[in-house]
N, C-alpha and C. Protein backbone atom coordinates (compact mmCIF):
# COMPACT_ATOMS: atom_id res chain seq x y z
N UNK A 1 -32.62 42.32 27.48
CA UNK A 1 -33.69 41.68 26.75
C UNK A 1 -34.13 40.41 27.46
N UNK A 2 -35.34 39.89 27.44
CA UNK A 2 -35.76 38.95 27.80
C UNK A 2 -35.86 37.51 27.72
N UNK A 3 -35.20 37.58 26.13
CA UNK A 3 -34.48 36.33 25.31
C UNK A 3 -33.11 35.92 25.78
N UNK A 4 -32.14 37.16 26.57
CA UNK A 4 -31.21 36.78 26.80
C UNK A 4 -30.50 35.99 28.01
N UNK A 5 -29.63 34.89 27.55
CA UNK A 5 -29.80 33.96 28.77
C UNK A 5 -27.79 33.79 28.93
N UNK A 6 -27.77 34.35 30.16
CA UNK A 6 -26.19 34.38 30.39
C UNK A 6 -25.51 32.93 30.77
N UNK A 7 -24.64 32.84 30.30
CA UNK A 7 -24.16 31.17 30.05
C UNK A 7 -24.25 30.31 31.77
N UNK A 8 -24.00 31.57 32.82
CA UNK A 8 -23.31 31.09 34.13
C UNK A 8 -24.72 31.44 34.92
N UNK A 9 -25.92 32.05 34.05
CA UNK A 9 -27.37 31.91 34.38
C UNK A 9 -28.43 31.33 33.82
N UNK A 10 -28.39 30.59 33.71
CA UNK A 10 -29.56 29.71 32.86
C UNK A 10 -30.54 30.61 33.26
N UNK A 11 -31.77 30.39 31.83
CA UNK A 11 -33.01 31.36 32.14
C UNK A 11 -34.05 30.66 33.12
N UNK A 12 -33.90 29.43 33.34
CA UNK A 12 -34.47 28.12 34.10
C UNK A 12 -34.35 28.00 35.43
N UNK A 13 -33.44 29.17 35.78
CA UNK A 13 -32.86 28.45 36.75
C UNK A 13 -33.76 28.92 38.24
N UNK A 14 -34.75 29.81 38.30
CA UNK A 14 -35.32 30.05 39.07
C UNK A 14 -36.47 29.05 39.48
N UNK A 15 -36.45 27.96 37.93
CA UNK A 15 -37.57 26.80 38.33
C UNK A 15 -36.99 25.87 38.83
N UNK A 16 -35.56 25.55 38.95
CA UNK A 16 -35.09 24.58 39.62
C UNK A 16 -35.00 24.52 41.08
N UNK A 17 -34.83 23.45 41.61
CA UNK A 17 -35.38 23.20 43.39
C UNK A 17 -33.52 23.81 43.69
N UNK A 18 -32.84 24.24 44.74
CA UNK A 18 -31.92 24.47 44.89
C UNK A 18 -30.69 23.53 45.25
N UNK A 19 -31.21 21.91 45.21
CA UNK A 19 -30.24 21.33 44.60
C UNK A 19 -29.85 21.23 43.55
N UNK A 20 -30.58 21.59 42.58
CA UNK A 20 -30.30 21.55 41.41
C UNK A 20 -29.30 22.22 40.70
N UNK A 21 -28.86 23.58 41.31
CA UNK A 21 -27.83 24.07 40.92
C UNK A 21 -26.54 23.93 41.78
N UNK A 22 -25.16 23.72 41.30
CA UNK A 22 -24.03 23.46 42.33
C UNK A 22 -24.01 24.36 43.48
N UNK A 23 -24.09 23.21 44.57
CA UNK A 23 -24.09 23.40 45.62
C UNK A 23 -24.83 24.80 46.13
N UNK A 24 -25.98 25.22 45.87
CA UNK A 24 -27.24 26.22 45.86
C UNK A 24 -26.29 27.35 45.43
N UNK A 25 -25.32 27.52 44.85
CA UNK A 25 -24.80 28.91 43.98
C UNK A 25 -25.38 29.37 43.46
N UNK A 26 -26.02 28.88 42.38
CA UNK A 26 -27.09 29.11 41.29
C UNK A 26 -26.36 29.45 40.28
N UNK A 27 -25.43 28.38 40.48
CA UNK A 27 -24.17 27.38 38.91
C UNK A 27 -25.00 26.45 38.57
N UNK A 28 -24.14 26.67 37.52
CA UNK A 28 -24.35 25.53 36.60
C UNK A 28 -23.42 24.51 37.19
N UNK A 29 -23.47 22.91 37.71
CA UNK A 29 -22.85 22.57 38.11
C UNK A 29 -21.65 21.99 37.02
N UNK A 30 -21.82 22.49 35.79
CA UNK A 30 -20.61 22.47 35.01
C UNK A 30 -19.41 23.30 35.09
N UNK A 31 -19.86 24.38 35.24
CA UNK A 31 -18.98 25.78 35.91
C UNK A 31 -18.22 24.86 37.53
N UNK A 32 -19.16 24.42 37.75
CA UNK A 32 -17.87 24.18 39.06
C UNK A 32 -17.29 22.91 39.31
N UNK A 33 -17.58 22.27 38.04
CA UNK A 33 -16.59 21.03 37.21
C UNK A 33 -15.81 22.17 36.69
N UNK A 34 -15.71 22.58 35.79
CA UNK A 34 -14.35 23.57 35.42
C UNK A 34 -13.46 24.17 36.01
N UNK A 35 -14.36 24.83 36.57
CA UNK A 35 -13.51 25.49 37.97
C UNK A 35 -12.16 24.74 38.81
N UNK A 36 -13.32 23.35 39.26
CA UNK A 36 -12.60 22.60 40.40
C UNK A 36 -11.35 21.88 39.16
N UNK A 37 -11.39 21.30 38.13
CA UNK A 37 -10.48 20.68 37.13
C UNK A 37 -9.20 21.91 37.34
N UNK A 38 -9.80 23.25 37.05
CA UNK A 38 -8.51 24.28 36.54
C UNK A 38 -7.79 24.68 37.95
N UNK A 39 -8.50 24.60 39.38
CA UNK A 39 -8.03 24.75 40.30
C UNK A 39 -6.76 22.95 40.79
N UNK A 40 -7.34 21.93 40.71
CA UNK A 40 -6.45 21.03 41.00
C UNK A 40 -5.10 21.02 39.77
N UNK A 41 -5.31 21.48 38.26
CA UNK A 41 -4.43 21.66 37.57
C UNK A 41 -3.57 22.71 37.66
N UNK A 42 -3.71 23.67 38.56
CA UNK A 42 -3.13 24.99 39.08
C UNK A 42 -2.19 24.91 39.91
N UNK A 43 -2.49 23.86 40.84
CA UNK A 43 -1.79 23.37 42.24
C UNK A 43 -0.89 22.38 41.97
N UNK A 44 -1.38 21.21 40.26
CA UNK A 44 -0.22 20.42 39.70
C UNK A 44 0.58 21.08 39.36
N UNK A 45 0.52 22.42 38.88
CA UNK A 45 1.63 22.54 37.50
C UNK A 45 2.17 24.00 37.58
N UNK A 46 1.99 24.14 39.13
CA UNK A 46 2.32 25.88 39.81
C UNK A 46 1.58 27.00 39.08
N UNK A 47 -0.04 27.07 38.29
CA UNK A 47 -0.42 27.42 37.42
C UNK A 47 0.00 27.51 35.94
N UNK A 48 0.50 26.62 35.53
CA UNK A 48 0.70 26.41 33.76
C UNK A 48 -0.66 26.61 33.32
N UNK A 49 -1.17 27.25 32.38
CA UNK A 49 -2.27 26.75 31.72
C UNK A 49 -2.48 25.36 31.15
N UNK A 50 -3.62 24.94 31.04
CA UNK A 50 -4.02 23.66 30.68
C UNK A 50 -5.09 23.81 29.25
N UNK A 51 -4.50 23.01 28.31
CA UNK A 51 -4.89 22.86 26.94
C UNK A 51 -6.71 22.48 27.30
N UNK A 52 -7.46 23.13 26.68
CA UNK A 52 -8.61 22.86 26.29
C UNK A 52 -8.96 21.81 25.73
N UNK A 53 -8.21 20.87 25.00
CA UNK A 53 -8.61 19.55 24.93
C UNK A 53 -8.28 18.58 26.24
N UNK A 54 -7.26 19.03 26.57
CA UNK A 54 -7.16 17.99 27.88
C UNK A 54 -8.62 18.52 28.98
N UNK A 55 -8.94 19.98 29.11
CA UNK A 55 -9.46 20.27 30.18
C UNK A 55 -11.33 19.89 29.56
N UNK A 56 -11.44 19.49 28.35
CA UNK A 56 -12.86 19.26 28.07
C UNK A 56 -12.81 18.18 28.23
N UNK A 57 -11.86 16.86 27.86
CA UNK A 57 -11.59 15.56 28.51
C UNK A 57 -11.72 15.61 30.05
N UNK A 58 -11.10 15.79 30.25
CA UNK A 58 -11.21 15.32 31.93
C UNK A 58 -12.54 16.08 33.00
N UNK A 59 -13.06 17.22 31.98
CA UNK A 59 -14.71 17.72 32.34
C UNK A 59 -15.69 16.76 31.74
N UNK A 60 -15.25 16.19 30.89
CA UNK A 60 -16.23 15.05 30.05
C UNK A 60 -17.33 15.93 29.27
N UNK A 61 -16.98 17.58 29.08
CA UNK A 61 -17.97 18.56 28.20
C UNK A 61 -17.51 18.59 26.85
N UNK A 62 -18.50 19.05 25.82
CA UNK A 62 -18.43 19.16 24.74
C UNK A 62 -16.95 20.69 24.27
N UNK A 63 -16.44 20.49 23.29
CA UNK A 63 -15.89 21.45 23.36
C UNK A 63 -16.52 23.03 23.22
N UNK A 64 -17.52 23.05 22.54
CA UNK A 64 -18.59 23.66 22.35
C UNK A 64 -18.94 24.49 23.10
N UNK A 65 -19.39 23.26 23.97
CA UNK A 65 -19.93 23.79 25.43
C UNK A 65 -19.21 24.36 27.00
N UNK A 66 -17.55 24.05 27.03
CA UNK A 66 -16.46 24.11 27.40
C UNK A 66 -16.24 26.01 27.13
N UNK A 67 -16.26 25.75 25.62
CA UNK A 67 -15.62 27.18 25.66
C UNK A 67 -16.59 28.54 25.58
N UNK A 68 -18.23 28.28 25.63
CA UNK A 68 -18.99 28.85 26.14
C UNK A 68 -18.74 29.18 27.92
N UNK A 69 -18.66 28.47 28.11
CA UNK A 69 -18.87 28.85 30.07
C UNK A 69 -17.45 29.67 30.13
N UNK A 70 -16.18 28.82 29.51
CA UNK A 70 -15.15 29.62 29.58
C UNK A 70 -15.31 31.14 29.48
N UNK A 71 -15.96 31.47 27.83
CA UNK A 71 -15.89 32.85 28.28
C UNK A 71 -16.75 33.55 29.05
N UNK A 72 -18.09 32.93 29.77
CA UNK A 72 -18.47 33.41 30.77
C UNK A 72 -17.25 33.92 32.01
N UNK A 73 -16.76 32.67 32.07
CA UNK A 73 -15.81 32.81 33.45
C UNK A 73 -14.82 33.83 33.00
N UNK A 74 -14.31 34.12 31.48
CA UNK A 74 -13.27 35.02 31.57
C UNK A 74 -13.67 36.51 31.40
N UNK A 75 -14.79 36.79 30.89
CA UNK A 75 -15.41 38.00 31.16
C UNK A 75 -15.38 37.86 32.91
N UNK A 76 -15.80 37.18 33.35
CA UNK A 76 -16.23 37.39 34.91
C UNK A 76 -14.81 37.69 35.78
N UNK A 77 -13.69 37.65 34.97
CA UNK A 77 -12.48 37.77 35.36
C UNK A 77 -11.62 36.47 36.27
N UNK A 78 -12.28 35.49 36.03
CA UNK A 78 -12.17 34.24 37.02
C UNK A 78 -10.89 33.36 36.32
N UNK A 79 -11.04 33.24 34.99
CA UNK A 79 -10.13 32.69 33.57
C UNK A 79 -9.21 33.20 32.84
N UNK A 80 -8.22 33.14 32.55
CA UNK A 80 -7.40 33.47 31.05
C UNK A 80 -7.89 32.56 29.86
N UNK A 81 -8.20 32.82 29.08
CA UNK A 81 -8.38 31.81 28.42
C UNK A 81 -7.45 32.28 26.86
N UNK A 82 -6.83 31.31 25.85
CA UNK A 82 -6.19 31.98 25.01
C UNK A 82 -6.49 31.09 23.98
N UNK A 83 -6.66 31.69 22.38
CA UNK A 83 -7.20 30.76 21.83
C UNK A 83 -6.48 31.18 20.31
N UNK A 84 -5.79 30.09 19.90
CA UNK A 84 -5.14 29.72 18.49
C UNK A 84 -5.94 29.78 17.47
N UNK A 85 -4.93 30.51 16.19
CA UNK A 85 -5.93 30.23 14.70
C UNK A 85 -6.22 29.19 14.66
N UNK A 86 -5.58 28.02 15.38
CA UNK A 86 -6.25 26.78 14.60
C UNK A 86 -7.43 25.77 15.24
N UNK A 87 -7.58 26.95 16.39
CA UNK A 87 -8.62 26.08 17.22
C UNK A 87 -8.39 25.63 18.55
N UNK A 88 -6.93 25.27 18.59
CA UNK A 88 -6.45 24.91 19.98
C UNK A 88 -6.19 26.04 20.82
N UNK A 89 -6.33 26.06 22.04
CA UNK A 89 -6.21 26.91 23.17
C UNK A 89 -5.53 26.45 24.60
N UNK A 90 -5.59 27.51 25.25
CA UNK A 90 -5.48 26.91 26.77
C UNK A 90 -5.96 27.97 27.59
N UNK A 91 -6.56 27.29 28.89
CA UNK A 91 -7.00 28.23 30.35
C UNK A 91 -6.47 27.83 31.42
N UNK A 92 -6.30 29.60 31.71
CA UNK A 92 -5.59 29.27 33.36
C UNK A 92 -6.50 30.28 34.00
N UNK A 93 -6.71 29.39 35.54
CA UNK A 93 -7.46 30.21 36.46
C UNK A 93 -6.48 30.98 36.82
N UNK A 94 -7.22 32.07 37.40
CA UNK A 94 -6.71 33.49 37.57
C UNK A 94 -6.74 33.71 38.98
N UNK A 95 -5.65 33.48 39.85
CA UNK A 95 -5.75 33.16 41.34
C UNK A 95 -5.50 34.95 42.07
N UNK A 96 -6.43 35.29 43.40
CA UNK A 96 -6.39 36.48 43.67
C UNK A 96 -4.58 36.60 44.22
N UNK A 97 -3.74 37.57 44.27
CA UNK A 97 -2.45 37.90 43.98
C UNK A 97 -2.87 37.86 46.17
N UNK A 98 -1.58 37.23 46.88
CA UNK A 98 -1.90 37.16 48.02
C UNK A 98 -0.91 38.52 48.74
N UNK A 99 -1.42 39.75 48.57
CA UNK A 99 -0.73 40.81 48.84
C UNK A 99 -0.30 40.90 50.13
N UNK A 100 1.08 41.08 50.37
CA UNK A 100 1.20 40.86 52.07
C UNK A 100 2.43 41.95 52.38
């Protein structure tokens, strides 16, 4: 449909100049604030997941808006994301397995 606008595609995004999206990906440069947060917290904590309130703090995003892109990224297979009756959660990036 034509109304529909995928979280990790803005419907806009073809009017923006190509700085405009992270680093000409054609991200949202919030997605790769998330990204880069869950990747340096990956490398702290040998991949622990990281609580969604800490990881919307230190993105400085709404939670709202946090766990929208999230499930972009975890449909996209990029995220775990896991989420409590009571609201609280946590995400861990999903690193490719280094088969050798």
């Amino acid at each position: 449909m034509a109304g529909d606008v995928h979280p990790l595609h803005p419907a806009d995004a073809e009017l923006q100049g190509e700085g405009d999206d992270a680093a000409g990906l054609g991200l949202p440069a919030e997605v790769l604030t998330i990204l880069n947060e869950l990747q340096a917290d990956y490398e702290r904590n040998d991949g622990a997941p990281l609580s969604l309130a800490r990881l919307s703090k230190r993105t400085q995003l709404r939670m709202s808006t946090l766990r929208r892109f999230l499930s972009a990224l975890e449909e996209a297979g990029v995220v775990k994301v896991e989420l409590n009756e009571d609201g609280t959660g946590r995400a861990q990036l999903l690193m490719p397995s280094s088969g050798g």
